[in-house]
PDB file of N, CA and C in Angstrom:
ATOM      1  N   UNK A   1     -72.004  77.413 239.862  1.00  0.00           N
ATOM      2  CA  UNK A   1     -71.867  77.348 241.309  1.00  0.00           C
ATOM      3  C   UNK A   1     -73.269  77.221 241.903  1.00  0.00           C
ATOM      4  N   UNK A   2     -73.469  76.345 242.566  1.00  0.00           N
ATOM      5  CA  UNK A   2     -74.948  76.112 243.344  1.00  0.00           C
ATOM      6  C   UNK A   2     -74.917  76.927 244.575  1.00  0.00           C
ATOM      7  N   UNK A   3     -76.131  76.472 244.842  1.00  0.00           N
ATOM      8  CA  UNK A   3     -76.341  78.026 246.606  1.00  0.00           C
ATOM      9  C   UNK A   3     -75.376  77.119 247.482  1.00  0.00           C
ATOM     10  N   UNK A   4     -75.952  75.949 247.659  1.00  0.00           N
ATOM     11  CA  UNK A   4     -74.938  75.573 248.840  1.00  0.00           C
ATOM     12  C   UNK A   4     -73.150  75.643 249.136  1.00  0.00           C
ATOM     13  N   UNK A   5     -72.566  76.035 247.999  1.00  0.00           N
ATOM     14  CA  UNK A   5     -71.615  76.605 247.774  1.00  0.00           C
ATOM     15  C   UNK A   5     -71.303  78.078 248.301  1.00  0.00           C
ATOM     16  N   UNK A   6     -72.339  78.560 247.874  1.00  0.00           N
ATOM     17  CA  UNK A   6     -72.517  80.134 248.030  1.00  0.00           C
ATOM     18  C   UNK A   6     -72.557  80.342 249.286  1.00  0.00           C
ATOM     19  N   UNK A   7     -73.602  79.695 250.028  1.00  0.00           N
ATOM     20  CA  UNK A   7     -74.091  79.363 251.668  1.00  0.00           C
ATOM     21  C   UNK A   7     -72.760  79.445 252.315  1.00  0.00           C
ATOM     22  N   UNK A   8     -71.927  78.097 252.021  1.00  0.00           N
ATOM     23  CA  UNK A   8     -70.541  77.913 252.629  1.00  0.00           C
ATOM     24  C   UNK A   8     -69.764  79.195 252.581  1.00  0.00           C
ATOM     25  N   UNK A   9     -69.507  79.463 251.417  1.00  0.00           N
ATOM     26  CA  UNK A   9     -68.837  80.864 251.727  1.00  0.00           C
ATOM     27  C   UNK A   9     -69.301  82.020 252.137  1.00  0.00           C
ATOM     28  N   UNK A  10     -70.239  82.067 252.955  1.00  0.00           N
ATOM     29  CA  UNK A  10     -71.205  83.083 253.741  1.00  0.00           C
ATOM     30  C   UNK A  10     -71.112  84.908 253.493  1.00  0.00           C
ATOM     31  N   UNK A  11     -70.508  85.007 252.188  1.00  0.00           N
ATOM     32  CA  UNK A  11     -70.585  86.321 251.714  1.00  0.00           C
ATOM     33  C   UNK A  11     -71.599  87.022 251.842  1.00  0.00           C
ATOM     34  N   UNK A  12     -71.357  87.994 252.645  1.00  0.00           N
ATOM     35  CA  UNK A  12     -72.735  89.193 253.335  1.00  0.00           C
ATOM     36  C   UNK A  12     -72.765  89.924 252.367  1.00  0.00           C
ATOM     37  N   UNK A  13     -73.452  90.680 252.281  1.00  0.00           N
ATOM     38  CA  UNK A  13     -74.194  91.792 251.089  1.00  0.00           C
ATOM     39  C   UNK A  13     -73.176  93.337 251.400  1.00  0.00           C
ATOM     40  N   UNK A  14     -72.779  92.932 252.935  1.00  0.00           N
ATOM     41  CA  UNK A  14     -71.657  93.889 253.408  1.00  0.00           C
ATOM     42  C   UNK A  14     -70.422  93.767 253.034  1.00  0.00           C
ATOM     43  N   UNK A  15     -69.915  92.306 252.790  1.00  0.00           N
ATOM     44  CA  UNK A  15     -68.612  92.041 252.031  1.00  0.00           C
ATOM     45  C   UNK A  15     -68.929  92.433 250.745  1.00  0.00           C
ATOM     46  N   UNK A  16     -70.101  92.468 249.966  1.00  0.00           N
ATOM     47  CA  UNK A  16     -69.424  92.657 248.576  1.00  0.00           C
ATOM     48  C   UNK A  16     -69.967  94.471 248.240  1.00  0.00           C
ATOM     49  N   UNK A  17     -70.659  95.121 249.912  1.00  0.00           N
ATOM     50  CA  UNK A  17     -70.370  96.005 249.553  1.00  0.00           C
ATOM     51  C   UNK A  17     -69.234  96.479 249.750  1.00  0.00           C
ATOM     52  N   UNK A  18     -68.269  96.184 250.539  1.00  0.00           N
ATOM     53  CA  UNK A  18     -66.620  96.373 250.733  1.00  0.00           C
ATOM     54  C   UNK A  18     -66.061  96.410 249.637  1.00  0.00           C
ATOM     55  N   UNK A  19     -66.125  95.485 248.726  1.00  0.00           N
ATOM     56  CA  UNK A  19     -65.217  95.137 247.629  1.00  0.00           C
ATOM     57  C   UNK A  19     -65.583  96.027 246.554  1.00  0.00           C
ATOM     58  N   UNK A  20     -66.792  96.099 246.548  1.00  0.00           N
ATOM     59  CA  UNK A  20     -67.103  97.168 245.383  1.00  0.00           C
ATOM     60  C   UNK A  20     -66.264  98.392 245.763  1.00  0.00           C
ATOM     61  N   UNK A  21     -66.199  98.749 246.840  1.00  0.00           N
ATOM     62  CA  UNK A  21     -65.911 100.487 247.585  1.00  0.00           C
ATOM     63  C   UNK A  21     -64.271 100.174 247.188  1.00  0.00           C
ATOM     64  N   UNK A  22     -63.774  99.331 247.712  1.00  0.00           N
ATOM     65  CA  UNK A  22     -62.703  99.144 247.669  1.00  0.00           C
ATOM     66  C   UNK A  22     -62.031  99.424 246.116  1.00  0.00           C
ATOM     67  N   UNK A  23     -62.355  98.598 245.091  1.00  0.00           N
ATOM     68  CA  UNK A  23     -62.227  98.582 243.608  1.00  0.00           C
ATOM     69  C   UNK A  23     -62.104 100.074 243.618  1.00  0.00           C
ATOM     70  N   UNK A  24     -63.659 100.521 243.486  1.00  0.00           N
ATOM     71  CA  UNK A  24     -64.031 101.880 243.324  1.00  0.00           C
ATOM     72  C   UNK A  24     -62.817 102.815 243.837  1.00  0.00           C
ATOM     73  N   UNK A  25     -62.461 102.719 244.773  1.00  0.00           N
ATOM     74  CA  UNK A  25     -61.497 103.802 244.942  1.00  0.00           C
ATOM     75  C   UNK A  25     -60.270 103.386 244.555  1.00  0.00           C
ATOM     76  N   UNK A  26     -59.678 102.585 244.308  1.00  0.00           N
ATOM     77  CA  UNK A  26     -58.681 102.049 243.007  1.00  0.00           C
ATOM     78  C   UNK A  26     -58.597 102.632 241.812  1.00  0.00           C
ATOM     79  N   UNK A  27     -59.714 102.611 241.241  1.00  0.00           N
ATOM     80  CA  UNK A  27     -60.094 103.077 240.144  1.00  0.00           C
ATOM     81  C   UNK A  27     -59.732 104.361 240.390  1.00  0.00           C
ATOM     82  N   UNK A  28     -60.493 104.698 240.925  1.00  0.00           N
ATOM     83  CA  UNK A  28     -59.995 106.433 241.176  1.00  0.00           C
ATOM     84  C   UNK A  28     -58.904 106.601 241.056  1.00  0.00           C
ATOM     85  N   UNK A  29     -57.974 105.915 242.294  1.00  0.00           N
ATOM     86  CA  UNK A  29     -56.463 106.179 242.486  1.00  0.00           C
ATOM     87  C   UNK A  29     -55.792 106.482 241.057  1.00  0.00           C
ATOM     88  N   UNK A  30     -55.742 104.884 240.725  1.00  0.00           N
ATOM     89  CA  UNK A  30     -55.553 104.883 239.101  1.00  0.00           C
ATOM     90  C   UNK A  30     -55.637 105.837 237.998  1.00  0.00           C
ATOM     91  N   UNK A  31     -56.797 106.548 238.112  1.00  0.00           N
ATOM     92  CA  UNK A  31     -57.277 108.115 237.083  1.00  0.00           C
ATOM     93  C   UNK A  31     -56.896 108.902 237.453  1.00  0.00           C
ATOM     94  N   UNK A  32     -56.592 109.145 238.995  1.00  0.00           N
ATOM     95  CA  UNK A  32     -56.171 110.628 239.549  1.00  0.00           C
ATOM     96  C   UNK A  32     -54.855 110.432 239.038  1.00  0.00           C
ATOM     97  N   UNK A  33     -53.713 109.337 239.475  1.00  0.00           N
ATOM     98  CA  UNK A  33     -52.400 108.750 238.943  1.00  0.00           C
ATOM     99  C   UNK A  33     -52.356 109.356 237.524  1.00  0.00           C
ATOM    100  N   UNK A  34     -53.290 108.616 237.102  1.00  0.00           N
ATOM    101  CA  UNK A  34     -53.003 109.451 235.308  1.00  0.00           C
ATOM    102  C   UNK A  34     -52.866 110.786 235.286  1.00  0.00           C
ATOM    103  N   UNK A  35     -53.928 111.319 235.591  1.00  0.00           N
ATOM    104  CA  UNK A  35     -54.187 112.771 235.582  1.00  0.00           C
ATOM    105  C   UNK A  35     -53.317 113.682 236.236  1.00  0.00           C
ATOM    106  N   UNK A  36     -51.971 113.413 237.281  1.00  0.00           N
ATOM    107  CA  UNK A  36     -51.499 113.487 237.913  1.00  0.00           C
ATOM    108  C   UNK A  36     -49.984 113.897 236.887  1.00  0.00           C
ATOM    109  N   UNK A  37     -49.616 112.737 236.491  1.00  0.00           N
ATOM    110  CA  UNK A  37     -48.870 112.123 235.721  1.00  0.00           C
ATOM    111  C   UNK A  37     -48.299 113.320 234.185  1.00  0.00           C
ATOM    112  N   UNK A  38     -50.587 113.406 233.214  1.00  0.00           N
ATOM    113  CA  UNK A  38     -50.288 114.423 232.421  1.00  0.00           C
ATOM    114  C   UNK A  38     -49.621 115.152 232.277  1.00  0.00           C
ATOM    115  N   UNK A  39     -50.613 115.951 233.968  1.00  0.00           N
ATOM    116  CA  UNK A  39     -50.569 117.486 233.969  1.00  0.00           C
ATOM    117  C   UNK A  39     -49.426 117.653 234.194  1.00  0.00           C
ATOM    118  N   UNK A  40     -48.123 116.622 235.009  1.00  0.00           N
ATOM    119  CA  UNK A  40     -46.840 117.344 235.178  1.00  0.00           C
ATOM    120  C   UNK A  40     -46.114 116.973 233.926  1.00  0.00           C
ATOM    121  N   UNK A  41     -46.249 116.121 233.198  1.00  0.00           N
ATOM    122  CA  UNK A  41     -45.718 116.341 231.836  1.00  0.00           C
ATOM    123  C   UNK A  41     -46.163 117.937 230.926  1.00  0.00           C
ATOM    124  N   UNK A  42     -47.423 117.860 231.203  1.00  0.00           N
ATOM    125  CA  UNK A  42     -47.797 119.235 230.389  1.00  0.00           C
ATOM    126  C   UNK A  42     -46.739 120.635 230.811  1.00  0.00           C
ATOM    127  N   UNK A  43     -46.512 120.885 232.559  1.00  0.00           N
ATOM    128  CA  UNK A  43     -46.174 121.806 232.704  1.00  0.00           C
ATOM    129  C   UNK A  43     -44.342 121.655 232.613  1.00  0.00           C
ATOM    130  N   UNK A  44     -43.866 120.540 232.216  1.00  0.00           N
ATOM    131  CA  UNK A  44     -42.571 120.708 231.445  1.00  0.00           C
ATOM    132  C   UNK A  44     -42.090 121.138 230.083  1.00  0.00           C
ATOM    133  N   UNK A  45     -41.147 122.399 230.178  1.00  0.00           N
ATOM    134  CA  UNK A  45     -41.213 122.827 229.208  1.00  0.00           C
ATOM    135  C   UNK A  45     -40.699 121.865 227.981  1.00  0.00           C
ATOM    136  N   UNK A  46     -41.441 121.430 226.778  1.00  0.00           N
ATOM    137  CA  UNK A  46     -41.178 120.346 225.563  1.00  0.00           C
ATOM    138  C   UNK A  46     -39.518 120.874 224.859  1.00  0.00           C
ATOM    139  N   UNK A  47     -38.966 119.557 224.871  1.00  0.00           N
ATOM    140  CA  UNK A  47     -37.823 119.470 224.427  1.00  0.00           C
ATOM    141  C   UNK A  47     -38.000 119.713 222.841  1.00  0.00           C
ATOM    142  N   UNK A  48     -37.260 120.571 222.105  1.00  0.00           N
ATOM    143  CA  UNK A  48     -37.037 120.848 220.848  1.00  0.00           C
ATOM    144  C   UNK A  48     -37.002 118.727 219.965  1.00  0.00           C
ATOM    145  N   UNK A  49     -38.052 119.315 218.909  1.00  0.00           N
ATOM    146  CA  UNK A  49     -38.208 117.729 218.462  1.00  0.00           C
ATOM    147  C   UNK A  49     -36.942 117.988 217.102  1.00  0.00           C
ATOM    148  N   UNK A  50     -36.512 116.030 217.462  1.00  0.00           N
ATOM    149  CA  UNK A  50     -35.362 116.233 216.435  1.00  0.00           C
ATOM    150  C   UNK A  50     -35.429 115.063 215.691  1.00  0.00           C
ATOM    151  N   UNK A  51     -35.238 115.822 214.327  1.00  0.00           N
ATOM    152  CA  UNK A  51     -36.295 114.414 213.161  1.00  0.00           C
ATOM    153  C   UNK A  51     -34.428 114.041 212.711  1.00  0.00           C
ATOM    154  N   UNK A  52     -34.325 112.355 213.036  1.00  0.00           N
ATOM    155  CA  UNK A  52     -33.536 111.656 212.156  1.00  0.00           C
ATOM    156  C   UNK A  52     -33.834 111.044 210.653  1.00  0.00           C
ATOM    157  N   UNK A  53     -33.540 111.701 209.690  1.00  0.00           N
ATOM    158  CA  UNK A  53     -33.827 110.828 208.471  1.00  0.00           C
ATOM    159  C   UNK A  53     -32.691 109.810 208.374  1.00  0.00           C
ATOM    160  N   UNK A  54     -33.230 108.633 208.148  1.00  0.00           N
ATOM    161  CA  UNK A  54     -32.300 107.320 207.716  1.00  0.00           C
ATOM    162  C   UNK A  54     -31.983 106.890 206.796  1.00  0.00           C
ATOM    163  N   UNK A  55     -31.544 106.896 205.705  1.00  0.00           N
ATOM    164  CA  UNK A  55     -31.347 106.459 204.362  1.00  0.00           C
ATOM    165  C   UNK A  55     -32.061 104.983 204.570  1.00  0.00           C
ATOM    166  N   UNK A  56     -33.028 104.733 203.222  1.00  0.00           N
ATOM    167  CA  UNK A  56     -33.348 103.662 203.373  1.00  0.00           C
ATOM    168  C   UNK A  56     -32.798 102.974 202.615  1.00  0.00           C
ATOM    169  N   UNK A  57     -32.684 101.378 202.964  1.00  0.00           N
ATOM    170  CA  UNK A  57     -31.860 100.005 202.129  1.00  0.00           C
ATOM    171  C   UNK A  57     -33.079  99.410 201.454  1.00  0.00           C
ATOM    172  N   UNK A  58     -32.996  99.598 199.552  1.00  0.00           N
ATOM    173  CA  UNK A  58     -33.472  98.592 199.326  1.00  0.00           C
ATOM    174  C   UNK A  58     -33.333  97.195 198.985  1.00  0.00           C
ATOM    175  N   UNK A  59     -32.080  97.078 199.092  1.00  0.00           N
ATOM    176  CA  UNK A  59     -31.914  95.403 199.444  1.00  0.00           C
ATOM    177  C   UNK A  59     -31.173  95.398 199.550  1.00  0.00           C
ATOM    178  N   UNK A  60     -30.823  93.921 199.883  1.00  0.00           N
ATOM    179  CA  UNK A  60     -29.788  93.309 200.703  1.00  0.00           C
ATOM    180  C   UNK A  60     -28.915  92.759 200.209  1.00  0.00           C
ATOM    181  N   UNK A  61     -27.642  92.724 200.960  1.00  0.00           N
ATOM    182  CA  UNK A  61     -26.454  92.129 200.014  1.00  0.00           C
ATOM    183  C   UNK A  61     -25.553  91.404 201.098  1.00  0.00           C
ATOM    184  N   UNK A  62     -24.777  90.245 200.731  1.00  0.00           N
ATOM    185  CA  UNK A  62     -23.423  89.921 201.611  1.00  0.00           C
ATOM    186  C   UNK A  62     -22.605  90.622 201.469  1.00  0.00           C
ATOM    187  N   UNK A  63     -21.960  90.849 202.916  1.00  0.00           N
ATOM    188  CA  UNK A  63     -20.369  91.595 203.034  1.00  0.00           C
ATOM    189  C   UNK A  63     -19.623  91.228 202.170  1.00  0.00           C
ATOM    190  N   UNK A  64     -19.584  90.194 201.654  1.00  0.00           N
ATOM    191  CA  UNK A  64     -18.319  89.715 200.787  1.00  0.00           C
ATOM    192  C   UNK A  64     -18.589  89.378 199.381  1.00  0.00           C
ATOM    193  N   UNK A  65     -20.013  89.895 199.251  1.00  0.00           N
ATOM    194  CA  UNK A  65     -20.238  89.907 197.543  1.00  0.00           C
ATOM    195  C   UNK A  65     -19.312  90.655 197.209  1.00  0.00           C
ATOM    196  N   UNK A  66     -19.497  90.039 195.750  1.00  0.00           N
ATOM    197  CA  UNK A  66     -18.193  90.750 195.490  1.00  0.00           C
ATOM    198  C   UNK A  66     -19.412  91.267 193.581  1.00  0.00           C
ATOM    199  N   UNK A  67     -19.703  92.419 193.437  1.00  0.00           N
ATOM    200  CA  UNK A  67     -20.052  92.656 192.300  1.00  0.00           C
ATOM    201  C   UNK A  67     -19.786  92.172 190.871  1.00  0.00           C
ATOM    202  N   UNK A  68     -18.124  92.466 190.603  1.00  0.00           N
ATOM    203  CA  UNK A  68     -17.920  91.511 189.501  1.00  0.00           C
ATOM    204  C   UNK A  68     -17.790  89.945 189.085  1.00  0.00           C
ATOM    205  N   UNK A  69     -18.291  89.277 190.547  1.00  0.00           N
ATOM    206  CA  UNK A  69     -18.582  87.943 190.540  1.00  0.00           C
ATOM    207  C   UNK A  69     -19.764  87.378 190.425  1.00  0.00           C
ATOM    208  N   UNK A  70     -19.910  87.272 188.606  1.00  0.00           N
ATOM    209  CA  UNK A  70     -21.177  87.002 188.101  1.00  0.00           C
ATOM    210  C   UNK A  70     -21.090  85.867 187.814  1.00  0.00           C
ATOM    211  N   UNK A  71     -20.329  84.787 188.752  1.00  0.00           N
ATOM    212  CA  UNK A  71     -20.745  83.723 187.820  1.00  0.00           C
ATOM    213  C   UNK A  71     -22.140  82.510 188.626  1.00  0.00           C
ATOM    214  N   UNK A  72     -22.655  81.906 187.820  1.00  0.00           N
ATOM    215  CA  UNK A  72     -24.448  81.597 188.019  1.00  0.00           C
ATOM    216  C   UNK A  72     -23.998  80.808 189.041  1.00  0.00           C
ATOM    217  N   UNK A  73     -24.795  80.321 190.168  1.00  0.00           N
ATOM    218  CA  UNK A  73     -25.102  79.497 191.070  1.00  0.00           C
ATOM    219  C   UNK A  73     -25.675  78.110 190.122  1.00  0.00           C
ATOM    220  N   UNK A  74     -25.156  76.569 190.719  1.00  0.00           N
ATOM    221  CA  UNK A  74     -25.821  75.541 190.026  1.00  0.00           C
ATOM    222  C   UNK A  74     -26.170  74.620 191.585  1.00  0.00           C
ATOM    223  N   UNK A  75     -27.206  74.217 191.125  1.00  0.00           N
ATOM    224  CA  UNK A  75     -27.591  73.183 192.341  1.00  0.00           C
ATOM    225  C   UNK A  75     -26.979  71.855 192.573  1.00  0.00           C
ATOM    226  N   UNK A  76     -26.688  71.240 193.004  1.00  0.00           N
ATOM    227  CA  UNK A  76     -25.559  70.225 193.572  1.00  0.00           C
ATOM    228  C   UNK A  76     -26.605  69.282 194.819  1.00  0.00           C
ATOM    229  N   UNK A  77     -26.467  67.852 194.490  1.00  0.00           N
ATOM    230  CA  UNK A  77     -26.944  66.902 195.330  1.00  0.00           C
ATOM    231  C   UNK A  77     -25.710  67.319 196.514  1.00  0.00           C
ATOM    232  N   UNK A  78     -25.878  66.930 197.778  1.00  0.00           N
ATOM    233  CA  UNK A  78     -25.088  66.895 199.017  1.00  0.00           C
ATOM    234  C   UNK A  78     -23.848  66.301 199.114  1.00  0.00           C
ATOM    235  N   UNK A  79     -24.555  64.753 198.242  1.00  0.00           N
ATOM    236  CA  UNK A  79     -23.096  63.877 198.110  1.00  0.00           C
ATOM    237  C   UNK A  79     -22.776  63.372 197.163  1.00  0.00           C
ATOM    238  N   UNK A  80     -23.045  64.683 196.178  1.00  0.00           N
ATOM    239  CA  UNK A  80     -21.970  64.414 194.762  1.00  0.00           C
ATOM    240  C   UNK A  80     -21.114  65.434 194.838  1.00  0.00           C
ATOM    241  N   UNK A  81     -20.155  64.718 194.525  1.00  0.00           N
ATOM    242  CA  UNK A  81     -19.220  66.398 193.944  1.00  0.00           C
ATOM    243  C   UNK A  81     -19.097  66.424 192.654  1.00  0.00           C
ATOM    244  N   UNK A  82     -19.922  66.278 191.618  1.00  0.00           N
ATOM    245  CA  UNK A  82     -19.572  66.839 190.579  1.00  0.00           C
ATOM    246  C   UNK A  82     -21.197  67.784 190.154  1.00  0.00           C
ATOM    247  N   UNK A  83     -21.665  68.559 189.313  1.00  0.00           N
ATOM    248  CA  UNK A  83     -22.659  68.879 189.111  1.00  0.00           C
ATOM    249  C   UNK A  83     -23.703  68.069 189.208  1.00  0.00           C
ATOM    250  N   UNK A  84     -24.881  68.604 189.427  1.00  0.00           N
ATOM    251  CA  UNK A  84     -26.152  67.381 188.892  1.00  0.00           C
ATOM    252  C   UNK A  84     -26.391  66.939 187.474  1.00  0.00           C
ATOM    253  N   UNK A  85     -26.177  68.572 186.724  1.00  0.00           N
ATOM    254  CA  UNK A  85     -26.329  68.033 184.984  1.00  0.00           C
ATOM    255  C   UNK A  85     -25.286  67.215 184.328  1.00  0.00           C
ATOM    256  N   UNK A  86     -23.906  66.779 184.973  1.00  0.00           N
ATOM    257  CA  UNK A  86     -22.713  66.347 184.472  1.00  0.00           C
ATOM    258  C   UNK A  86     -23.013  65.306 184.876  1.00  0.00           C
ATOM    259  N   UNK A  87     -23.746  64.754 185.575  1.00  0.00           N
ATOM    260  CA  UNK A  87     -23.960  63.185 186.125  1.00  0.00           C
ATOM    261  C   UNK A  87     -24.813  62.701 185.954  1.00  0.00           C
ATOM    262  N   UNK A  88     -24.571  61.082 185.426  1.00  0.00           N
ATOM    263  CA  UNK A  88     -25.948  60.571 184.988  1.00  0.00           C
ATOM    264  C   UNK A  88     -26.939  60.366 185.917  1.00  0.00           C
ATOM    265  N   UNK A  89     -28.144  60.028 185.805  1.00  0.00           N
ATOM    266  CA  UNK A  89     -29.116  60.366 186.936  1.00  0.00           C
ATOM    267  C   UNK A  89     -29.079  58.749 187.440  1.00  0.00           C
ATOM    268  N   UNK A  90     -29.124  58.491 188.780  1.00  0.00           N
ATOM    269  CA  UNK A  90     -29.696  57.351 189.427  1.00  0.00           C
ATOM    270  C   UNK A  90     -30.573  57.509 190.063  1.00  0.00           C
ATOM    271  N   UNK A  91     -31.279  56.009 190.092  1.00  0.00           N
ATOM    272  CA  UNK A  91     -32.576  56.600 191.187  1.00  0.00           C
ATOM    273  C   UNK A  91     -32.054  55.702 192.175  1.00  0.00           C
ATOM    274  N   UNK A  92     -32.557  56.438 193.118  1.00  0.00           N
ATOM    275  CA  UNK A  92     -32.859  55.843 194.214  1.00  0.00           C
ATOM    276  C   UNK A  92     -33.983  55.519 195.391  1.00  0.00           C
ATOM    277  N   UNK A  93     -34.265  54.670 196.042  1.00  0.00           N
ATOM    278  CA  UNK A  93     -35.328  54.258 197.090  1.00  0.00           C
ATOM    279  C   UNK A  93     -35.280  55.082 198.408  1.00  0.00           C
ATOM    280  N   UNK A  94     -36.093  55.608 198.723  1.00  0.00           N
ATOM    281  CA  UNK A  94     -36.008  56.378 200.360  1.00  0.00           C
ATOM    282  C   UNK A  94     -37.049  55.754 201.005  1.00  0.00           C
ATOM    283  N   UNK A  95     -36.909  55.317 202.271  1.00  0.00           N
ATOM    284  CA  UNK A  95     -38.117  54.284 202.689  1.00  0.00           C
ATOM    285  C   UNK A  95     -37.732  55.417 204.234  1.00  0.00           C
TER     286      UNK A  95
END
């Protein structure tokens, strides 16, 4: 920002002592607010603390697994229906 900028906006040494004062007692407000805030938490008497233990999950499962359904997963192209290893391989071009 150059002076003649500064000039134009003719900010007195009195405006920015305003603004400082102003802040300044904000600030305050703000800390007394806190302090305010503490102390009436402090003088409530503390609610009895109550510990939930959660069983923890170590992993995860589908609703509808079904345990004795062991049989293996095989990978499958989209638009074959028969296995990938049961079919002879073609190639193909993807452009």
């Amino acid at each position: 920002m150059n002076r003649q900028r500064a000039a134009q906006l003719r900010i007195s040494p009195l405006h920015i002592q305003q603004g400082l004062f102003a802040m300044l007692a904000l600030l305050i407000t703000l800390i007394g607010g806190q302090q305010f805030l503490l102390w009436e938490q402090s003088q409530q008497p503390e609610a009895p603390h109550v510990s939930l233990k959660h069983p923890t999950q170590t992993h995860f499962s589908a609703v509808s697994s079904n345990q004795a359904d062991t049989t293996p997963l095989r990978m499958m192209d989209v638009d074959q229906a028969q296995p990938v290893d049961e079919m002879p391989r073609q190639e193909r071009w993807v452009f």
